[in-house]
N, C-alpha and C. Protein backbone atom coordinates (compact mmCIF):
# COMPACT_ATOMS: atom_id res chain seq x y z
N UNK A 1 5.74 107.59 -236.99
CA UNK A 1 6.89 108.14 -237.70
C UNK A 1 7.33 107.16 -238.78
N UNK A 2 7.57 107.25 -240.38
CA UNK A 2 7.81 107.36 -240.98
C UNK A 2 9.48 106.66 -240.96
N UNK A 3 9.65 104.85 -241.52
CA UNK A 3 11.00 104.59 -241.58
C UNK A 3 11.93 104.89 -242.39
N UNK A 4 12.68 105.83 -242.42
CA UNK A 4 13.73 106.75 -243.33
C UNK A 4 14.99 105.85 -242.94
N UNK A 5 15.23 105.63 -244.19
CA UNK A 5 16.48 105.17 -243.93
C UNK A 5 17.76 106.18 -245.62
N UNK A 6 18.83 106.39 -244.58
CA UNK A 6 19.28 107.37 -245.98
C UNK A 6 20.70 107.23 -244.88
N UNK A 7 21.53 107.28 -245.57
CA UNK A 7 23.06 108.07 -245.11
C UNK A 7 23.63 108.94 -244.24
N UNK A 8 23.57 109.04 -242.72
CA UNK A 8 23.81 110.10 -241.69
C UNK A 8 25.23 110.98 -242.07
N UNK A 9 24.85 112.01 -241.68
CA UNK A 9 26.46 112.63 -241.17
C UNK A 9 26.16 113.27 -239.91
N UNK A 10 27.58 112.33 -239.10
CA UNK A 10 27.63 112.61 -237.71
C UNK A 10 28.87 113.78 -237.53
N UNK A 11 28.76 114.39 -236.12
CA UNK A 11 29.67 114.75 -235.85
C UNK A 11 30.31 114.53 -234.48
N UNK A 12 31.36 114.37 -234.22
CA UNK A 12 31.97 113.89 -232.86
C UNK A 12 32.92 115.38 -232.79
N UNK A 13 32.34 116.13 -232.00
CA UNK A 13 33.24 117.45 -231.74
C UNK A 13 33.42 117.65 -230.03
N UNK A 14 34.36 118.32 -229.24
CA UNK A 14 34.32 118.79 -227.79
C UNK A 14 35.64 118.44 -227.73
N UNK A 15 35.89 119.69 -226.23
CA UNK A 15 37.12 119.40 -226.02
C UNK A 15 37.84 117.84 -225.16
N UNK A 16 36.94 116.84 -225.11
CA UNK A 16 36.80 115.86 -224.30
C UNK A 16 37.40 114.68 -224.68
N UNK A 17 37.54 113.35 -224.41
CA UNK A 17 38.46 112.34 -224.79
C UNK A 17 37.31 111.49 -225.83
N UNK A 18 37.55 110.83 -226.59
CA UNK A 18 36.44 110.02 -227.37
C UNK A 18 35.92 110.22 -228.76
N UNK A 19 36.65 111.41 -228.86
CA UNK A 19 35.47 111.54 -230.72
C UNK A 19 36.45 110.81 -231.65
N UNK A 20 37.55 110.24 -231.38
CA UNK A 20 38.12 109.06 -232.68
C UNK A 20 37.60 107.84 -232.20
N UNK A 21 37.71 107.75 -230.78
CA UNK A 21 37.39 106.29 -230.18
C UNK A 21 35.51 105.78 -230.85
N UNK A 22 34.80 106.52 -230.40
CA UNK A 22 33.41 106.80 -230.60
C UNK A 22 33.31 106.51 -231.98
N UNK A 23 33.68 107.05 -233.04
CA UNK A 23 33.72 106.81 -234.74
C UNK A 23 34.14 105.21 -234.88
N UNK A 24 35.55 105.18 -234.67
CA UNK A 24 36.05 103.90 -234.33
C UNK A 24 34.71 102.44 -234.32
N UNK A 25 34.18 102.77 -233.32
CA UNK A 25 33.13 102.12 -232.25
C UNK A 25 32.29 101.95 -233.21
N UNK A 26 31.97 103.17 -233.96
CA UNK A 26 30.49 102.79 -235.17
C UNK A 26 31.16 102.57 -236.28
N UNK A 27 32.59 102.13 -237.13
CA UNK A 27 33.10 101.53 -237.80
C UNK A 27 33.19 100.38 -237.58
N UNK A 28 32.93 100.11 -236.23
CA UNK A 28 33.52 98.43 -235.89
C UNK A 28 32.32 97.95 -236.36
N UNK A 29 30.76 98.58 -235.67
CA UNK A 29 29.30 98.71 -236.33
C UNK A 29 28.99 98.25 -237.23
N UNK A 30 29.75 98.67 -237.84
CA UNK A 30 29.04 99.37 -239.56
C UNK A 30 30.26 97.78 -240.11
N UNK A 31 30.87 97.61 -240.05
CA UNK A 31 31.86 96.27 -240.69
C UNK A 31 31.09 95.37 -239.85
N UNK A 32 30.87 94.80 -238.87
CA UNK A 32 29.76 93.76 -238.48
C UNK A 32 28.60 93.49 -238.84
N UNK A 33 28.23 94.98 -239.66
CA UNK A 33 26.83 94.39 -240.79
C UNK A 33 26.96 94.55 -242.17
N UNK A 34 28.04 94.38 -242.29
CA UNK A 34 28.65 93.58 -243.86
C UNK A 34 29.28 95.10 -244.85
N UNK A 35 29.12 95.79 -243.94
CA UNK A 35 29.40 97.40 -244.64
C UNK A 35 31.05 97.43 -244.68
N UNK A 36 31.41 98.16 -245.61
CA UNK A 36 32.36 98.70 -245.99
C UNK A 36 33.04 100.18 -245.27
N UNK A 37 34.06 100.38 -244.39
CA UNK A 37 34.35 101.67 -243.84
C UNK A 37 35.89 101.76 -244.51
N UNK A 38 35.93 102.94 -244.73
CA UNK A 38 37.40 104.04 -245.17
C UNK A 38 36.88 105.03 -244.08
N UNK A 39 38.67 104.58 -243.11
CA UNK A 39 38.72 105.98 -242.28
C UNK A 39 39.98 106.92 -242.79
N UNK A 40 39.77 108.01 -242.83
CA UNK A 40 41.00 108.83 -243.08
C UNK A 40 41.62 109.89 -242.57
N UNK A 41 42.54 109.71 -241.39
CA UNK A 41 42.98 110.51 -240.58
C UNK A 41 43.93 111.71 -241.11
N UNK A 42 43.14 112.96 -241.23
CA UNK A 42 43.68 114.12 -241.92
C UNK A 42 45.00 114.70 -241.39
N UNK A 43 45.17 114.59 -240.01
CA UNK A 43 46.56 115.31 -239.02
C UNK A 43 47.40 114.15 -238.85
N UNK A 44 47.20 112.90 -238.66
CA UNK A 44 47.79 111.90 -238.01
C UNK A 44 48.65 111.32 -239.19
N UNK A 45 49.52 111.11 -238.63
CA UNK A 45 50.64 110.39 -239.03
C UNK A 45 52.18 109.75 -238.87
N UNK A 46 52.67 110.34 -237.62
CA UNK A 46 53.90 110.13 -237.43
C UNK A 46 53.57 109.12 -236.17
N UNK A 47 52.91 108.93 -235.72
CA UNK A 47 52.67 107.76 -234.48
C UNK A 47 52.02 106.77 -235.15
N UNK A 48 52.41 105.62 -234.25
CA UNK A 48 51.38 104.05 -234.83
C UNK A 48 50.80 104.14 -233.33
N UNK A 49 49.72 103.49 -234.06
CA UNK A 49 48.32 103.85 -232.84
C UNK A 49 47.80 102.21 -233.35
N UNK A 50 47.34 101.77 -232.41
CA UNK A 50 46.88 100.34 -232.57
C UNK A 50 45.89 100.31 -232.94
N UNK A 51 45.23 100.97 -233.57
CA UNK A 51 43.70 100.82 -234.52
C UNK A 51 44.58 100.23 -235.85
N UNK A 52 45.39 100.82 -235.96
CA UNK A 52 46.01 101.05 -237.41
C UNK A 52 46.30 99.42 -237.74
N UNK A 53 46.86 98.46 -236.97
CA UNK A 53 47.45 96.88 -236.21
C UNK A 53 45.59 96.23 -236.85
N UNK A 54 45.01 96.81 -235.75
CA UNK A 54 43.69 96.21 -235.38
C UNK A 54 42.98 95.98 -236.54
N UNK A 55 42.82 97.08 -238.04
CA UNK A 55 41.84 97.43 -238.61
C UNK A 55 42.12 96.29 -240.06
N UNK A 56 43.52 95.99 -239.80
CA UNK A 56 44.16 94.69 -240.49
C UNK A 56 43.47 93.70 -240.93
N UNK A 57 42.71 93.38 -239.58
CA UNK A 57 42.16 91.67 -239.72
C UNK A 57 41.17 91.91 -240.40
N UNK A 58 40.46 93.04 -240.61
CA UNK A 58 38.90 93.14 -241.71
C UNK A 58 39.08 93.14 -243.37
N UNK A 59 40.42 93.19 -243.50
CA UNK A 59 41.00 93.33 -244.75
C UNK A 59 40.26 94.26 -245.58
N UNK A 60 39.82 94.43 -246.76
CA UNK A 60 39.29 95.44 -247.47
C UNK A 60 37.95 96.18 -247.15
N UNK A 61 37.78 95.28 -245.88
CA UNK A 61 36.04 95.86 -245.05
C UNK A 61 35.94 97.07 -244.05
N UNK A 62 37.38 97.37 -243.84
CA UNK A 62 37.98 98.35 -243.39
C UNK A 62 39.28 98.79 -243.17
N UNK A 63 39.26 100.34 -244.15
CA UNK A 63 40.98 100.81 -244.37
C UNK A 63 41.39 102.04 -243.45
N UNK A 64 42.08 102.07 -243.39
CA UNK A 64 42.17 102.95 -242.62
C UNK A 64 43.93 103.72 -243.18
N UNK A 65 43.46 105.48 -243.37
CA UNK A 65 44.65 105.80 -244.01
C UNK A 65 44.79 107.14 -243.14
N UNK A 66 46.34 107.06 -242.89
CA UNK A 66 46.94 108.01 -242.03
C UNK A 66 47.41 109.21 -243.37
N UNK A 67 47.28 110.75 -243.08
CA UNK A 67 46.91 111.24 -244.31
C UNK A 67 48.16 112.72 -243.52
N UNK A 68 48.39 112.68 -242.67
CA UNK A 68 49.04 113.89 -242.62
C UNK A 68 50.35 113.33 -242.07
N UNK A 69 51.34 114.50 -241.12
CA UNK A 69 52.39 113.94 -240.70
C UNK A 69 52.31 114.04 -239.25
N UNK A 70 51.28 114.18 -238.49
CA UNK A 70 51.40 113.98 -237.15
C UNK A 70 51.14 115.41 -236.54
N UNK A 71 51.15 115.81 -235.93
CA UNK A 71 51.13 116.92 -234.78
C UNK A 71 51.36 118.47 -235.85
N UNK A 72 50.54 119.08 -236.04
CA UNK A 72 50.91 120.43 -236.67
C UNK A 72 50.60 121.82 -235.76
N UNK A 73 51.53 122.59 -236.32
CA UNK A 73 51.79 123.93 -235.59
C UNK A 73 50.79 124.59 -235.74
N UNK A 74 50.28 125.07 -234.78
CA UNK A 74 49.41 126.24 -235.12
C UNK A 74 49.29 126.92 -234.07
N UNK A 75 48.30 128.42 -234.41
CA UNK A 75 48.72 129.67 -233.44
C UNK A 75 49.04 130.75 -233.88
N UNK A 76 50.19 131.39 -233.13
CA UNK A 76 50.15 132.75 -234.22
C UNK A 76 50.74 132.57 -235.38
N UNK A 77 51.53 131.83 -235.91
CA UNK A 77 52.16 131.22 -237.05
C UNK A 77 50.90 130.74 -237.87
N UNK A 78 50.99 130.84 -239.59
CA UNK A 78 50.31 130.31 -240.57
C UNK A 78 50.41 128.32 -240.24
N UNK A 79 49.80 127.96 -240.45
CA UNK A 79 50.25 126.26 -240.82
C UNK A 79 51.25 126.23 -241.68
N UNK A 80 52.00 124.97 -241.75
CA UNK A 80 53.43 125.02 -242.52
C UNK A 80 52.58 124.65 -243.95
N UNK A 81 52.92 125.55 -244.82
CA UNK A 81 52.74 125.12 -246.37
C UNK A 81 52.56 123.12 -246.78
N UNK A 82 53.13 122.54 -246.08
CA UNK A 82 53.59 121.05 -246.63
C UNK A 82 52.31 120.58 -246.32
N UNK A 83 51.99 120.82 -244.75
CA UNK A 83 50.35 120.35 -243.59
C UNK A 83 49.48 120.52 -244.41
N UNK A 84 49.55 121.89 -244.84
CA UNK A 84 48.21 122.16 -245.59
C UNK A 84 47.94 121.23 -247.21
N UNK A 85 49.21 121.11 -247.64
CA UNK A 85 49.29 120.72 -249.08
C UNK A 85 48.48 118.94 -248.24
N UNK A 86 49.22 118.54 -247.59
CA UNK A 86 48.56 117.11 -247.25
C UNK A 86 47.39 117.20 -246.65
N UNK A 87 46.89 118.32 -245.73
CA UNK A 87 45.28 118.37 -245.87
C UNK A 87 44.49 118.18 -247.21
N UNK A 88 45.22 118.91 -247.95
CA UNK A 88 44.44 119.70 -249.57
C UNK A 88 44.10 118.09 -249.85
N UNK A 89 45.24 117.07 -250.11
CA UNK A 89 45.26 115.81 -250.40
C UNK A 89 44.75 114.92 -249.95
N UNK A 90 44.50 115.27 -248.75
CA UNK A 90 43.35 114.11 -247.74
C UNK A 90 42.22 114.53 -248.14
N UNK A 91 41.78 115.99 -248.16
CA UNK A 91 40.12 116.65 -248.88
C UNK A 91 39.90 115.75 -249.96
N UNK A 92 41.10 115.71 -250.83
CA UNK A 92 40.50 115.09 -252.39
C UNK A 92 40.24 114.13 -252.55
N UNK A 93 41.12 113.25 -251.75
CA UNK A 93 41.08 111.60 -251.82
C UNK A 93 39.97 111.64 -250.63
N UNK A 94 39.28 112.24 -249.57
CA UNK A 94 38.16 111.90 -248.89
C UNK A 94 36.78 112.13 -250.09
N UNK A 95 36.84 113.49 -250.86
CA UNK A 95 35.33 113.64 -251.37
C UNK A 95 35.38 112.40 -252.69
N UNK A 96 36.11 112.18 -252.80
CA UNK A 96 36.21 111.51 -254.48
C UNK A 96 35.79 109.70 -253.78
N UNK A 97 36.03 109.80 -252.29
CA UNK A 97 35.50 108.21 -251.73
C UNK A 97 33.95 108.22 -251.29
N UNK A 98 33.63 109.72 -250.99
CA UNK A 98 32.49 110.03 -250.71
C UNK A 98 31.41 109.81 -251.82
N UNK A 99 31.82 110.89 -252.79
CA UNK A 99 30.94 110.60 -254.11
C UNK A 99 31.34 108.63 -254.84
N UNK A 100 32.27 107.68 -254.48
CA UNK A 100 32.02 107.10 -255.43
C UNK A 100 31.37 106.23 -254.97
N UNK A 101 30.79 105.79 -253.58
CA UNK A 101 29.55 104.92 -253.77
C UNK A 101 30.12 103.47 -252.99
N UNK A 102 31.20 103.91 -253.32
CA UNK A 102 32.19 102.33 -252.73
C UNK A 102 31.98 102.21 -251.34
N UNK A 103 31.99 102.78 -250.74
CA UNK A 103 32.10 102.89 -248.97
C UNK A 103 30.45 102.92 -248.64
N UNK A 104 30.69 102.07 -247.75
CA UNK A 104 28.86 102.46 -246.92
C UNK A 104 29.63 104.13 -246.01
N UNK A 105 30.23 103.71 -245.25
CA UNK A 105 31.09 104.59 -244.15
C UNK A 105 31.84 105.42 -244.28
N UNK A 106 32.29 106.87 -244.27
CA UNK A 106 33.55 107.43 -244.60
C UNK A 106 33.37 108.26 -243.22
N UNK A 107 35.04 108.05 -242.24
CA UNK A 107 35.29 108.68 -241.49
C UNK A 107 36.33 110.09 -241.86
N UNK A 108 35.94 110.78 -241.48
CA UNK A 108 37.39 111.98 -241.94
C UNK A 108 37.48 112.13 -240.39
N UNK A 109 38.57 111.75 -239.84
CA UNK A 109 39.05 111.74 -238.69
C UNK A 109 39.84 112.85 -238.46
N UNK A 110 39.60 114.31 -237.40
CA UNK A 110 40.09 115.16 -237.91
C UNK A 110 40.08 116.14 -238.34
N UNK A 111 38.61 116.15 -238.73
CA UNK A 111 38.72 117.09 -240.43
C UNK A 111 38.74 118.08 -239.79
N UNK A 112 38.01 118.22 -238.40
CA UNK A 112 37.13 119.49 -237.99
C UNK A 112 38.36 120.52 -237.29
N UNK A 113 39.39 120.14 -236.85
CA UNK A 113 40.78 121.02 -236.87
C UNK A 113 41.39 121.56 -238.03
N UNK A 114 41.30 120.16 -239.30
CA UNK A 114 41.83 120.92 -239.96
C UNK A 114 41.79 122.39 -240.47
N UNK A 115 40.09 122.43 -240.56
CA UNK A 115 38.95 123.42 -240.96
C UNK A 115 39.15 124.70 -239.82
N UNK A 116 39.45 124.14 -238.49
CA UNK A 116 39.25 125.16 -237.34
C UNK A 116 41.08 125.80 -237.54
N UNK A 117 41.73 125.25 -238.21
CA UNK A 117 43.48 125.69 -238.32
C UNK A 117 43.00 126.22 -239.85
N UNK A 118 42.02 127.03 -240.28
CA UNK A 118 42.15 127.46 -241.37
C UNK A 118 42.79 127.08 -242.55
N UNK A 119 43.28 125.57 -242.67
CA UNK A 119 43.33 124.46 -243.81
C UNK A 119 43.08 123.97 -244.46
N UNK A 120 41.79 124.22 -244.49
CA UNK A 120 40.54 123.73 -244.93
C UNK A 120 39.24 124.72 -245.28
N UNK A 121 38.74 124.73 -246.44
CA UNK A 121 37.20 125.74 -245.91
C UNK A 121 36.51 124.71 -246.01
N UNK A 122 35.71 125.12 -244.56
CA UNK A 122 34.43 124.56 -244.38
C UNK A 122 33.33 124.77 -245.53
N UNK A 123 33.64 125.37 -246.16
CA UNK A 123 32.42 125.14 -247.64
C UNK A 123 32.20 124.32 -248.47
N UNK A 124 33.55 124.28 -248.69
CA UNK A 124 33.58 122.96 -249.85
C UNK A 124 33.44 121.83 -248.80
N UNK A 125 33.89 121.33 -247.59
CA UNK A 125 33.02 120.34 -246.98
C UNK A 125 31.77 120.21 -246.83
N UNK A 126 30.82 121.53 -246.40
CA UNK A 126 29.30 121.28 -246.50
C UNK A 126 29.09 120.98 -247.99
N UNK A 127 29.11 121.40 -249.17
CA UNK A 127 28.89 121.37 -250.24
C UNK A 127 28.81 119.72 -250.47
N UNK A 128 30.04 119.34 -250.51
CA UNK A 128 30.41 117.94 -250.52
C UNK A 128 29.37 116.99 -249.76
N UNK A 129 29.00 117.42 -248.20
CA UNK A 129 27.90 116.44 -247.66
C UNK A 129 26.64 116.68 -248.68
N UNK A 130 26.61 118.09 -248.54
CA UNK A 130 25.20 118.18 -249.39
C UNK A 130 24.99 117.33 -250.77
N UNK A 131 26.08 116.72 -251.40
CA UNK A 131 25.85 116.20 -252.79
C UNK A 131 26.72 115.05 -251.93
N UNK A 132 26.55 114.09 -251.40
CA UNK A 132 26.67 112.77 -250.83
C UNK A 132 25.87 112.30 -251.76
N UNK A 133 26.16 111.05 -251.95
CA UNK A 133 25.02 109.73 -252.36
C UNK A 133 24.33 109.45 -251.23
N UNK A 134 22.68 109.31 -251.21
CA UNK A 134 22.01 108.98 -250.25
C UNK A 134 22.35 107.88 -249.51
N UNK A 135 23.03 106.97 -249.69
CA UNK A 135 23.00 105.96 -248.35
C UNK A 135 24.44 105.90 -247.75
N UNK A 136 25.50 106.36 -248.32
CA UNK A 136 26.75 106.56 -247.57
C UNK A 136 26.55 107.64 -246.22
N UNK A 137 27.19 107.32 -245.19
CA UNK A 137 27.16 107.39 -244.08
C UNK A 137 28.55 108.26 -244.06
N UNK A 138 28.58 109.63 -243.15
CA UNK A 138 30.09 110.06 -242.77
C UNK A 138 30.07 110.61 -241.61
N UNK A 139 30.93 110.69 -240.96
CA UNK A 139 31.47 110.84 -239.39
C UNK A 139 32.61 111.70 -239.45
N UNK A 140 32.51 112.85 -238.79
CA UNK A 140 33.59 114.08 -239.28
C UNK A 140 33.91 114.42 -237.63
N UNK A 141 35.39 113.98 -237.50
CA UNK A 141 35.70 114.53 -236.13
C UNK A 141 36.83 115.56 -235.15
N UNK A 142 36.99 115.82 -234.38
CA UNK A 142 37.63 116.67 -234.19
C UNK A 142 36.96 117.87 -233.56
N UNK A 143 38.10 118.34 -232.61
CA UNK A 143 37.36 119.44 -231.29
C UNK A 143 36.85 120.90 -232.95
N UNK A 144 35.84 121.86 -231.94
CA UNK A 144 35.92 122.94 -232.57
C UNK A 144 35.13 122.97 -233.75
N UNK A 145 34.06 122.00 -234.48
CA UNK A 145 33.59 121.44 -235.41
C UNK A 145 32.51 123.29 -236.13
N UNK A 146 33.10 123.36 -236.80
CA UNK A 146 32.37 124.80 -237.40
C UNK A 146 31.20 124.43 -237.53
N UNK A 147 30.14 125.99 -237.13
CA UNK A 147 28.51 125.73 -237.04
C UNK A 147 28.15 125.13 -238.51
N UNK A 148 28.75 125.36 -239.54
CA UNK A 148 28.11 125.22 -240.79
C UNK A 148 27.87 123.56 -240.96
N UNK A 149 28.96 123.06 -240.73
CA UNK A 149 28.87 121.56 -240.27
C UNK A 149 28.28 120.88 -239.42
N UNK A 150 28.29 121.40 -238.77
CA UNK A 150 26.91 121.13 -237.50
C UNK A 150 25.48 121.15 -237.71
N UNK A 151 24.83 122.37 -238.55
CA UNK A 151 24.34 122.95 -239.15
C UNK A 151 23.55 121.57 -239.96
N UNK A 152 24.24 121.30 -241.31
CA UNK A 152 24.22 120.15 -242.32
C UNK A 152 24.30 118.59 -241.75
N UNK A 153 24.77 118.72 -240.21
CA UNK A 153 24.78 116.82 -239.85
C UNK A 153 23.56 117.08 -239.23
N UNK A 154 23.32 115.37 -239.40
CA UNK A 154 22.17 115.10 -238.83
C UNK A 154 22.04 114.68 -237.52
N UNK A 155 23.71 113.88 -236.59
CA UNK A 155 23.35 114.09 -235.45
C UNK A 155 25.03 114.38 -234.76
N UNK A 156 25.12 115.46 -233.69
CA UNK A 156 26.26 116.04 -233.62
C UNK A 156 26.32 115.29 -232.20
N UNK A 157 27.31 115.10 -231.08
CA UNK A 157 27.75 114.81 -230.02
C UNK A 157 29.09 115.82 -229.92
N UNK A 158 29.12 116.33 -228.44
CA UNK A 158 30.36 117.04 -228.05
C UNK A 158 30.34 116.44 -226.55
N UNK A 159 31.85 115.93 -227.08
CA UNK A 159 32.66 115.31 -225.71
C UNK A 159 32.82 115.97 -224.90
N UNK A 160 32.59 115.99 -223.60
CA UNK A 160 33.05 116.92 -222.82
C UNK A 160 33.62 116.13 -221.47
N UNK A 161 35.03 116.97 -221.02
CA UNK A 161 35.85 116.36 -220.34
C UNK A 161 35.85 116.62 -218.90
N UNK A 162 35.49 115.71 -217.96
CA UNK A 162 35.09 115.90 -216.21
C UNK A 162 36.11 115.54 -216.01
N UNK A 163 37.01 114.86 -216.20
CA UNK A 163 38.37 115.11 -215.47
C UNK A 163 39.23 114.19 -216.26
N UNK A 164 40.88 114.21 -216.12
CA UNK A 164 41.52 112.94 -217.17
C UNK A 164 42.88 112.49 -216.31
N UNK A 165 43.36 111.64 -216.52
CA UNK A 165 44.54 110.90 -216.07
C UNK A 165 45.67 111.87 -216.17
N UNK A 166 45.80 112.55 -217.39
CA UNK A 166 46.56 113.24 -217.54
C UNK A 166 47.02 114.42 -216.52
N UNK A 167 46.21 114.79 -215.94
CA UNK A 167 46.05 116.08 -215.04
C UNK A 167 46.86 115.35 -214.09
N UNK A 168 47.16 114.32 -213.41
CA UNK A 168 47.66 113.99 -212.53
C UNK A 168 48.11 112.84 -212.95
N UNK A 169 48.99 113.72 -213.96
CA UNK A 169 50.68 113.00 -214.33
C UNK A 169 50.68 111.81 -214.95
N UNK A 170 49.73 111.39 -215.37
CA UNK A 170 49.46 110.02 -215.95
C UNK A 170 49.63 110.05 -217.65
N UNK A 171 50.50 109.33 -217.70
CA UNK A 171 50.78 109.49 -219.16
C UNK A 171 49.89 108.79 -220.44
N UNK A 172 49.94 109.08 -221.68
CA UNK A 172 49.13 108.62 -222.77
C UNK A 172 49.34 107.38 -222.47
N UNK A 173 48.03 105.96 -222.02
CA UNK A 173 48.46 104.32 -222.06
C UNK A 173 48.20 103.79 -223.08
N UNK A 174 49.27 103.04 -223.62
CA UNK A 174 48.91 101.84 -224.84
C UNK A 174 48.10 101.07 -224.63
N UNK A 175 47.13 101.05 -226.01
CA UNK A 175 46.06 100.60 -225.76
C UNK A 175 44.53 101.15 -224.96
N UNK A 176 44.94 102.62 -224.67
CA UNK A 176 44.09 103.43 -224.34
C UNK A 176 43.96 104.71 -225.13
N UNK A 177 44.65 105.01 -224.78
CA UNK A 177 45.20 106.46 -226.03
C UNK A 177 46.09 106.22 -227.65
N UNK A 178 46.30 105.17 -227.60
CA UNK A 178 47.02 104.91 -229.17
C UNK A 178 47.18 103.11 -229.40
């Protein structure tokens, strides 16, 4: 076999605990061999989560940008007009880091709700992988990850959850969950 080396797009999708942690994990990766990562969390924003503390000490070798306002409604209700406008804004400022070459790494942390809360079309995201620069690397996460995206990555993982703390009353731990 033939050593190919070119730019993956992963996906971390399932209803299970791990697809930010897991990205995380191959950012820490990817900055230990001199690479450059931008993560950009599309929903998150109103909590501090200790990655955010952590991702500090790499200084410009890894950024990490909280892009929405935290927890959004969805269901039988539309998304609130504002969510979506700051999705729209995380899309632009993610493809415009994608195409410019600067990043070995781009995480869109996320994205794949946004897309599954109808915030997003999944088109203009495949489109966007499809015209990547060959050696940038992206990691698109979040439960529910549409086939089309799945489809276009090259290697997908779905978390799946055998049992959690939570179920028996155990609350989100610092330093585990945020």
């Amino acid at each position: 076999m033939a050593d190919v080396r070119r730019g993956l797009i992963i996906v971390n999708t399932g209803p299970g605990k791990g697809k930010t942690t897991a990205a995380m994990g191959t950012a820490l990766r990817a900055v230990g061999q001199g690479m450059k990562v931008l993560m950009l969390q599309f929903l998150k924003g109103s909590w501090h989560y200790g990655e955010l503390d952590a991702v500090k000490a790499f200084g410009d070798k890894f950024v990490m940008r909280q892009m929405g306002r935290g927890f959004v409604k969805v269901g039988a209700e539309k998304p609130d007009p504002e969510d979506v406008r700051m999705v729209e804004n995380a899309w632009a400022e993610a493809e415009k880091a994608i195409q410019s070459g600067e990043w070995d790494l781009v995480v869109l942390d996320e994205i794949n709700y946004a897309i599954s809360y109808g915030m997003l079309n999944a088109a203009k995201v495949v489109d966007a992988l499809k015209q990547k620069p060959d050696m940038v690397h992206v990691i698109l996460t979040g439960r529910n990850a549409h086939p089309t995206i799945i489809e276009v990555a090259d290697t997908v993982t779905e978390m799946r959850q055998i049992k959690h703390a939570y179920e028996k009353g155990v609350m989100a731990q610092r330093g585990i969950e945020y």
